[in-house]
C-alpha atoms as a PDB file:
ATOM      1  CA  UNK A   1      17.287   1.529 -11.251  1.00  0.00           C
ATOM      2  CA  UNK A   2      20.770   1.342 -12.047  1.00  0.00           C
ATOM      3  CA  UNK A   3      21.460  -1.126  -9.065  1.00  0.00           C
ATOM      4  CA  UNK A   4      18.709  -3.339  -9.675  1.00  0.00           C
ATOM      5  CA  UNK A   5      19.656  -3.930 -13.482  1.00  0.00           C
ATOM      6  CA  UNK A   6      23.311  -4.562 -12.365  1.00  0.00           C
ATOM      7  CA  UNK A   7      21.523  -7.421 -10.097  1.00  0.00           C
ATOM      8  CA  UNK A   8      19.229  -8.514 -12.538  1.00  0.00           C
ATOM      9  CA  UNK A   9      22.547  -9.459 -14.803  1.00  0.00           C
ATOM     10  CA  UNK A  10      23.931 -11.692 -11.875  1.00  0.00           C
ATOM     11  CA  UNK A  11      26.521  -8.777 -10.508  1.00  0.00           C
ATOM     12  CA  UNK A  12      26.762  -9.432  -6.439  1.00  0.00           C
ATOM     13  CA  UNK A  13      25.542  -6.247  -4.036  1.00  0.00           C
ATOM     14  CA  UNK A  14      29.162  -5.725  -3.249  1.00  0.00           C
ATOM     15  CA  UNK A  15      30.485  -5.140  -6.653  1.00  0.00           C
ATOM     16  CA  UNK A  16      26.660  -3.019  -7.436  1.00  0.00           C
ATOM     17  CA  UNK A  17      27.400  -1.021  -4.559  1.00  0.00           C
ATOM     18  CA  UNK A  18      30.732   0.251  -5.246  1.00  0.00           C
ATOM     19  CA  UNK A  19      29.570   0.732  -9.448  1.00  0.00           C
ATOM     20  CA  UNK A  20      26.724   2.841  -8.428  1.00  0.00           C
ATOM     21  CA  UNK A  21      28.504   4.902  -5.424  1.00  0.00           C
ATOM     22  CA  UNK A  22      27.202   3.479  -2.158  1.00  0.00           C
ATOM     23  CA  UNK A  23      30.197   3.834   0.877  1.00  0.00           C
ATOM     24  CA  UNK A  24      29.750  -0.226   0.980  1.00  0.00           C
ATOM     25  CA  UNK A  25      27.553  -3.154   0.702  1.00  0.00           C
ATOM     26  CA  UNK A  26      25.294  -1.887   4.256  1.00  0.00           C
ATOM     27  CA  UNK A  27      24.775   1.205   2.791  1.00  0.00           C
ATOM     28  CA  UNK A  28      23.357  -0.481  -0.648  1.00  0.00           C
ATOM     29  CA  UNK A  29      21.213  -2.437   1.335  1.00  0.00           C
ATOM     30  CA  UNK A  30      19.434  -0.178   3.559  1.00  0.00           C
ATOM     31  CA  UNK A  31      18.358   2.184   0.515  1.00  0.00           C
ATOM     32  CA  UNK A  32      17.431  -0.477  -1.440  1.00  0.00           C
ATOM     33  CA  UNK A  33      15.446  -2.318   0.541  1.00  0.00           C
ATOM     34  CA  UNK A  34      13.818   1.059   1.645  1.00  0.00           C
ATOM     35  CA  UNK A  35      13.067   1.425  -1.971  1.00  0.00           C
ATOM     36  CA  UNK A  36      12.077  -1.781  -2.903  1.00  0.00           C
ATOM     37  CA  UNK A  37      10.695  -3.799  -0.031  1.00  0.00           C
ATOM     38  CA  UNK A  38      13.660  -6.013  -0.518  1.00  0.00           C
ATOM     39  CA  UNK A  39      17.245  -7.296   0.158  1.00  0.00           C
ATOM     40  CA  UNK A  40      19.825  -6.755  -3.115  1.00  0.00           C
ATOM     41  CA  UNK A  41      20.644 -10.480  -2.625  1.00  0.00           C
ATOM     42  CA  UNK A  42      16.937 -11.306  -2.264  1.00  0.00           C
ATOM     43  CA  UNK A  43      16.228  -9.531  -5.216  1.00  0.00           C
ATOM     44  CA  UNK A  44      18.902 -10.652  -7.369  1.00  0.00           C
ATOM     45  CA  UNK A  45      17.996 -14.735  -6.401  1.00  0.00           C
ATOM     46  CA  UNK A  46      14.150 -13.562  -6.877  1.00  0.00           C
ATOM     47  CA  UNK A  47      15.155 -12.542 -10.968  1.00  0.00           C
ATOM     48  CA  UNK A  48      17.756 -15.639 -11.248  1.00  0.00           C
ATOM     49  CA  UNK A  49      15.074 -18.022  -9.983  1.00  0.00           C
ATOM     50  CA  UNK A  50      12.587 -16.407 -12.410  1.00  0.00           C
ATOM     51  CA  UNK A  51      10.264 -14.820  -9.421  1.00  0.00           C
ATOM     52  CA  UNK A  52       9.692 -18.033  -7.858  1.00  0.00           C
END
């Protein structure tokens, strides 16, 4: 949850990753797109481009 609001406010996965305690970026994206069906990038564009 923590990682997707830091997204949501326009953070990139690298900086998310390291603020919420993944090893790096990889790591950030293979939970959370186990978790969410999605990329961190692909999510963050998703919310910037208002779901479109």
């Amino acid at each position: 949850m923590r990682a997707r609001s830091l997204l949501e406010a326009g953070m990139k996965p690298a900086e998310v990753a390291g603020i919420v305690g993944f090893a790096d970026q990889a790591h950030l994206t293979r939970w959370f797109r186990r978790v969410t069906g999605a990329t961190p990038a692909a999510y963050r564009n998703s919310v910037q481009d208002g779901g479109r």
